[in-house]
C-alpha atoms as a PDB file:
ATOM      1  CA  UNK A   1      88.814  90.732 102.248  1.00  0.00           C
ATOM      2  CA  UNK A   2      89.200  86.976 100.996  1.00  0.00           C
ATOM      3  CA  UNK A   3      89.895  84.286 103.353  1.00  0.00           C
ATOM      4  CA  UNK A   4      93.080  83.988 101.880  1.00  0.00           C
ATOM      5  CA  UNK A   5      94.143  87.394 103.511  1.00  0.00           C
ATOM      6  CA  UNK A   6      94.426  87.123 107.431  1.00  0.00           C
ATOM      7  CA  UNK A   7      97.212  84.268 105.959  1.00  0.00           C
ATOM      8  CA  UNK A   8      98.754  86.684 103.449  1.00  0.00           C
ATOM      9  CA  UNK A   9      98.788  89.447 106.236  1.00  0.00           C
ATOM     10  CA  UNK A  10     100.794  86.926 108.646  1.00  0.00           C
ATOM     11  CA  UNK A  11     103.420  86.682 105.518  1.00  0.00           C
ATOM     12  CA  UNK A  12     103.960  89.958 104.587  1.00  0.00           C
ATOM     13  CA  UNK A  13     103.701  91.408 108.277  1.00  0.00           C
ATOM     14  CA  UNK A  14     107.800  91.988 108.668  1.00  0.00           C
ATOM     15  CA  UNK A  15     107.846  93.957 104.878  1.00  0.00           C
ATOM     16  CA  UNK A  16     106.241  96.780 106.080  1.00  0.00           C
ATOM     17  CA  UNK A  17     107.897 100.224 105.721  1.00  0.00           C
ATOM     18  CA  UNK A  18     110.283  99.108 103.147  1.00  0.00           C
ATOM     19  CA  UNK A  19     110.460 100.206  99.638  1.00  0.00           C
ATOM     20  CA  UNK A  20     109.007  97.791  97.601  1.00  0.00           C
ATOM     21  CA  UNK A  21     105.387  96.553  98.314  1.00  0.00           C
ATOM     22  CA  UNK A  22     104.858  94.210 101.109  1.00  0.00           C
ATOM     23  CA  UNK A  23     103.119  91.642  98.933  1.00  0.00           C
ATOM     24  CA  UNK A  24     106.001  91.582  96.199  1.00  0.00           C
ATOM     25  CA  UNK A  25     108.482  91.493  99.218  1.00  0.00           C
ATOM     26  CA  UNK A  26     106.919  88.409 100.533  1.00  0.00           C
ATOM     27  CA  UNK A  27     106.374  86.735  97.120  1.00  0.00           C
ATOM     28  CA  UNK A  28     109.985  86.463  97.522  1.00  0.00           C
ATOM     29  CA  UNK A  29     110.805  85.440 101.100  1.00  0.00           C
ATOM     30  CA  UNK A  30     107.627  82.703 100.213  1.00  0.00           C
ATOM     31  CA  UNK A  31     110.080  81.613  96.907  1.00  0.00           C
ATOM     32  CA  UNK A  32     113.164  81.120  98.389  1.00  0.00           C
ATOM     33  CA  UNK A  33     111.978  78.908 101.523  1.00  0.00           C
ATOM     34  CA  UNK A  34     110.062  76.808  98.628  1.00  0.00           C
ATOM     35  CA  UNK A  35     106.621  78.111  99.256  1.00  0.00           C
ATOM     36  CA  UNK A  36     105.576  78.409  96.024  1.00  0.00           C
ATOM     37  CA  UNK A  37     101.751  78.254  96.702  1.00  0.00           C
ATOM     38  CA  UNK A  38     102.222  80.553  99.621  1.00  0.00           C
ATOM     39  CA  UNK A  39     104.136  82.932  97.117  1.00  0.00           C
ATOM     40  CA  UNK A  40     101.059  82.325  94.208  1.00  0.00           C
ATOM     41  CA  UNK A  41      99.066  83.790  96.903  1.00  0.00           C
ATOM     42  CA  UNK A  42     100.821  86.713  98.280  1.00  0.00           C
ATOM     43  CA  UNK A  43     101.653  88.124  94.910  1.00  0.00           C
ATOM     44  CA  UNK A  44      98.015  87.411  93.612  1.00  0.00           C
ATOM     45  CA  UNK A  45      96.816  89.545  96.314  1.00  0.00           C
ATOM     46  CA  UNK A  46      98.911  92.372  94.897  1.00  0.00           C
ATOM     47  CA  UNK A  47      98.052  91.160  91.368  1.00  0.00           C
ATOM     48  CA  UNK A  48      94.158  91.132  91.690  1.00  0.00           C
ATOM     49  CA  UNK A  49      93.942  94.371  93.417  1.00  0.00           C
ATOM     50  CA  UNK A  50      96.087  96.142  90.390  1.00  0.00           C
ATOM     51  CA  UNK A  51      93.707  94.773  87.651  1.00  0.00           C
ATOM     52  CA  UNK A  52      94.285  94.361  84.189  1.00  0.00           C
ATOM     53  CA  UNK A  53      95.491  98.330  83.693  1.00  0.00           C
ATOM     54  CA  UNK A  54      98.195  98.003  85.703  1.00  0.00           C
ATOM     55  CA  UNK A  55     101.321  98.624  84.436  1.00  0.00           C
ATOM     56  CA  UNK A  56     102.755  95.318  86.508  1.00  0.00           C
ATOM     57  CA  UNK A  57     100.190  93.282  85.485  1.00  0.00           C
ATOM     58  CA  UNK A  58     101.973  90.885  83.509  1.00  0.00           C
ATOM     59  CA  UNK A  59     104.986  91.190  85.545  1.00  0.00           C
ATOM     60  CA  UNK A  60     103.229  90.091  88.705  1.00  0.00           C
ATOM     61  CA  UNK A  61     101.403  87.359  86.521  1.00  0.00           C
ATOM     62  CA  UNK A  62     104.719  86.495  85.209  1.00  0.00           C
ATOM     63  CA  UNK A  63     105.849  85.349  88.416  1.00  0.00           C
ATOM     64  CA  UNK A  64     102.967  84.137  89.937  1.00  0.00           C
ATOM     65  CA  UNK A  65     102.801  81.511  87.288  1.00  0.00           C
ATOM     66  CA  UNK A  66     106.614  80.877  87.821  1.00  0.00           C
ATOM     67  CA  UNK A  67     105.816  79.948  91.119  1.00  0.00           C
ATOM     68  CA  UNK A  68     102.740  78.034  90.257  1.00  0.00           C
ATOM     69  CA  UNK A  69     105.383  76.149  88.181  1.00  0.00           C
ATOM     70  CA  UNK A  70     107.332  74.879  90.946  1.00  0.00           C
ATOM     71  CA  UNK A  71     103.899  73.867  92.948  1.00  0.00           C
ATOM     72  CA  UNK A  72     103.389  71.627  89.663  1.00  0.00           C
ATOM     73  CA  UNK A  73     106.826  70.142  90.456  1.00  0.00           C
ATOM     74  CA  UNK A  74     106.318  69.687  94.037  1.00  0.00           C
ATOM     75  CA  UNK A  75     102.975  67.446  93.302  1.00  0.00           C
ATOM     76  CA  UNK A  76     104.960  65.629  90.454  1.00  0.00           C
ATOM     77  CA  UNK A  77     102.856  67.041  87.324  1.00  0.00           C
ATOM     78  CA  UNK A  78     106.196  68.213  85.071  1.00  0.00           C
ATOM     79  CA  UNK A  79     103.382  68.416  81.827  1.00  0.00           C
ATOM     80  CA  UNK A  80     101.825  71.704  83.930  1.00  0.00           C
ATOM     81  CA  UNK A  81     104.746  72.894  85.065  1.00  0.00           C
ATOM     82  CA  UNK A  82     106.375  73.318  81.658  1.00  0.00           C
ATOM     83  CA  UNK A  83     103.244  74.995  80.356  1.00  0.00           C
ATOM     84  CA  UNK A  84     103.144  77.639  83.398  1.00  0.00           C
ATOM     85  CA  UNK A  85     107.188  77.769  82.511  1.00  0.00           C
ATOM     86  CA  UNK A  86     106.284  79.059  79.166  1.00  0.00           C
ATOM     87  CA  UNK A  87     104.177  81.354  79.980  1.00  0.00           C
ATOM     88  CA  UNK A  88     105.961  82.784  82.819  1.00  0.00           C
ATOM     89  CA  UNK A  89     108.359  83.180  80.219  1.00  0.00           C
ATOM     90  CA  UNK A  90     106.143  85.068  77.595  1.00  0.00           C
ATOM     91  CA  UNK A  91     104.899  87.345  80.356  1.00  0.00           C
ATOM     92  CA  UNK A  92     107.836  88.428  81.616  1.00  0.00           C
ATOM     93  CA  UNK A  93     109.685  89.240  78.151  1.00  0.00           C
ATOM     94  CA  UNK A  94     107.588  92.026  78.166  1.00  0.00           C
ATOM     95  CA  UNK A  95     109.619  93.657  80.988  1.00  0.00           C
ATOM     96  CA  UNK A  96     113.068  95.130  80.357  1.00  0.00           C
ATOM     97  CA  UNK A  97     115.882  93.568  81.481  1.00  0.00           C
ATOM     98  CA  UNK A  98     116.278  94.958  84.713  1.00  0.00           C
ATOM     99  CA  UNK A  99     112.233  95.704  86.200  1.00  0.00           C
ATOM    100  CA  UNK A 100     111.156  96.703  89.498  1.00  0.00           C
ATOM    101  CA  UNK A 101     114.194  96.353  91.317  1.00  0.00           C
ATOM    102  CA  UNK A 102     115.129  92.608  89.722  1.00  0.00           C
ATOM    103  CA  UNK A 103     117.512  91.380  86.846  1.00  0.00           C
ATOM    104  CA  UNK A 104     115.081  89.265  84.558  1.00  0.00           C
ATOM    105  CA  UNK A 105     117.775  87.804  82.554  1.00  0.00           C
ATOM    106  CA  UNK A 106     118.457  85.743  85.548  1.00  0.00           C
ATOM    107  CA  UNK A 107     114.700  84.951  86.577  1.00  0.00           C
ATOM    108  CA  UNK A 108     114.523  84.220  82.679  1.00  0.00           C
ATOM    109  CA  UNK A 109     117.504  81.983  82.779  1.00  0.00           C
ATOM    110  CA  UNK A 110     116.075  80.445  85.972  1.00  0.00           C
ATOM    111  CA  UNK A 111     112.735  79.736  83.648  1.00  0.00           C
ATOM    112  CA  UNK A 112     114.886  78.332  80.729  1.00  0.00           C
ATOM    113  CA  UNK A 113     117.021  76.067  82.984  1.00  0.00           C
ATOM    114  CA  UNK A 114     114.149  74.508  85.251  1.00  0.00           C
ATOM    115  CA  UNK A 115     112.048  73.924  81.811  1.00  0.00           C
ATOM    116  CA  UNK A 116     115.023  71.825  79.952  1.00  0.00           C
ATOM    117  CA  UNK A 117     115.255  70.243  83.543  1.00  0.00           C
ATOM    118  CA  UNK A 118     112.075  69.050  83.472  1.00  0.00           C
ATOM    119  CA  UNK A 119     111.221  68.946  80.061  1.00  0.00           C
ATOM    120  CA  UNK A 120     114.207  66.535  79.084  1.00  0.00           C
ATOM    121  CA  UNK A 121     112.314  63.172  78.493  1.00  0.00           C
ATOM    122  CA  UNK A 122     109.412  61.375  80.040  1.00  0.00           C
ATOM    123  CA  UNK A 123     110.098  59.483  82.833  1.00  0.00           C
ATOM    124  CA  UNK A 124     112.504  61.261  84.018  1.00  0.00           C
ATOM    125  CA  UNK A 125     113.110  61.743  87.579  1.00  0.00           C
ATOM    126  CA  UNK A 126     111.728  65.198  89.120  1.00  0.00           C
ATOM    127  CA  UNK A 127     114.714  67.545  89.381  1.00  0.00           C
ATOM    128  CA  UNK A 128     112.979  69.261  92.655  1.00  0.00           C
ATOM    129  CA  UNK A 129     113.285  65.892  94.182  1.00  0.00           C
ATOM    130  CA  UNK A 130     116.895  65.827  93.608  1.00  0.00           C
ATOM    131  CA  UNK A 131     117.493  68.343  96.406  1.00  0.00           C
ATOM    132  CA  UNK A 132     118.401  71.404  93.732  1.00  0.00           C
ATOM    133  CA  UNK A 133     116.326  74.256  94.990  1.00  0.00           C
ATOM    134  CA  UNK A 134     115.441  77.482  92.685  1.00  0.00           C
ATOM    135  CA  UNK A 135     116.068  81.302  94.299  1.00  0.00           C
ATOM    136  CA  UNK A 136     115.060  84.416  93.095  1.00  0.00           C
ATOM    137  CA  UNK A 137     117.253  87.463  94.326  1.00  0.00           C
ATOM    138  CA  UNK A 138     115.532  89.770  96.299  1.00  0.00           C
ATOM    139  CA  UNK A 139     114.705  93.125  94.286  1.00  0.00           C
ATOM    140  CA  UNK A 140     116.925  95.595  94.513  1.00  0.00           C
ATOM    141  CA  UNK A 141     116.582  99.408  96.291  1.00  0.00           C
ATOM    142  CA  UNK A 142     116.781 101.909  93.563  1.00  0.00           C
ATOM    143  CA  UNK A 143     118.342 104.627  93.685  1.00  0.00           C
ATOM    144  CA  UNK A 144     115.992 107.760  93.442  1.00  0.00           C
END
C-alpha cells in the first residue's frame, strides 16, 4: 500500500457496490469538482495495479494524462498541458467510440477544444482562469 492510498480510499469510499470500479468512479467525481491531481491519483491506483496487459491500460492512461492536463493549467504551464492534451488524445483513439460506459467523442472533443483554448497564441490568458470549467459525464450502466 503507497502512502497515496489511505487518501485514495477516503475518495472512492461512497463508490463501493456500484458497477463500475470504485477508482474509475472517483476519477470522475475528483474531475468534475476540479481535482485533477486528486483524479491523476485515484485512477493511477487503478492504472498501476492493471499493468501494462491490461486491456484498459491506455484508456486509464488516457485519462489520467487528461487530467494531468488540467493540473498543468491550474499551475499556469499551458506548454505541458498541450503536450499531456496530445497524448491523452493518442491514447484514447485507441478506444471505440463509446468504451467502458463513456462516449469518447465527447471526452475527445473536450481534448480538442481545451487544446485550441490553450494552444491559441502565447501570452494568452489561461482559459481555466476565465471561470470555464471542463466535465466529464459520468460512465454509463450497461445494460447486460
Amino acid at each position: 500500500m503507497s502512502r497515496k492510498s489511505p487518501r485514495i480510499a477516503e475518495r472512492i469510499a461512497g463508490f463501493s457496490g456500484r458497477e463500475w470500479d470504485p477508482h474509475y468512479l472517483g476519477y470522475f467525481d475528483c474531475f468534475n469538482r476540479q481535482e485533477f491531481y486528486e483524479a491523476h491519483d485515484v485512477l493511477e491506483e487503478l492504472w498501476l495495479a492493471g499493468g501494462k496487459t491490461a486491456a484498459n491500460y491506455s484508456f486509464h492512461k488516457g485519462l489520467i494524462q487528461l487530467a494531468g492536463a488540467f493540473v498543468h493549467l491550474q499551475k499556469d504551464r499551458p506548454g505541458p498541458a498541450v503536450a499531456l492534451f496530445n497524448l491523452a488524445d493518442a491514447n484514447l483513439r485507441k478506444y471505440p467510440e463509446s468504451h467502458h460506459g463513456i462516449d469518447l467523442k465527447e471526452v475527445l472533443g473536450l481534448i480538442e477544444d481545451w487544446r485550441n483554448r490553450v494552444g491559441r497564441e502565447p501570452g494568452a490568458p489561461n482559459p481555466l482562469r476565465s471561470g470555464s470549467r471542463p466535465r466529464l459525464a459520468l460512465p454509463a450502466v450497461e445494460s447486460r
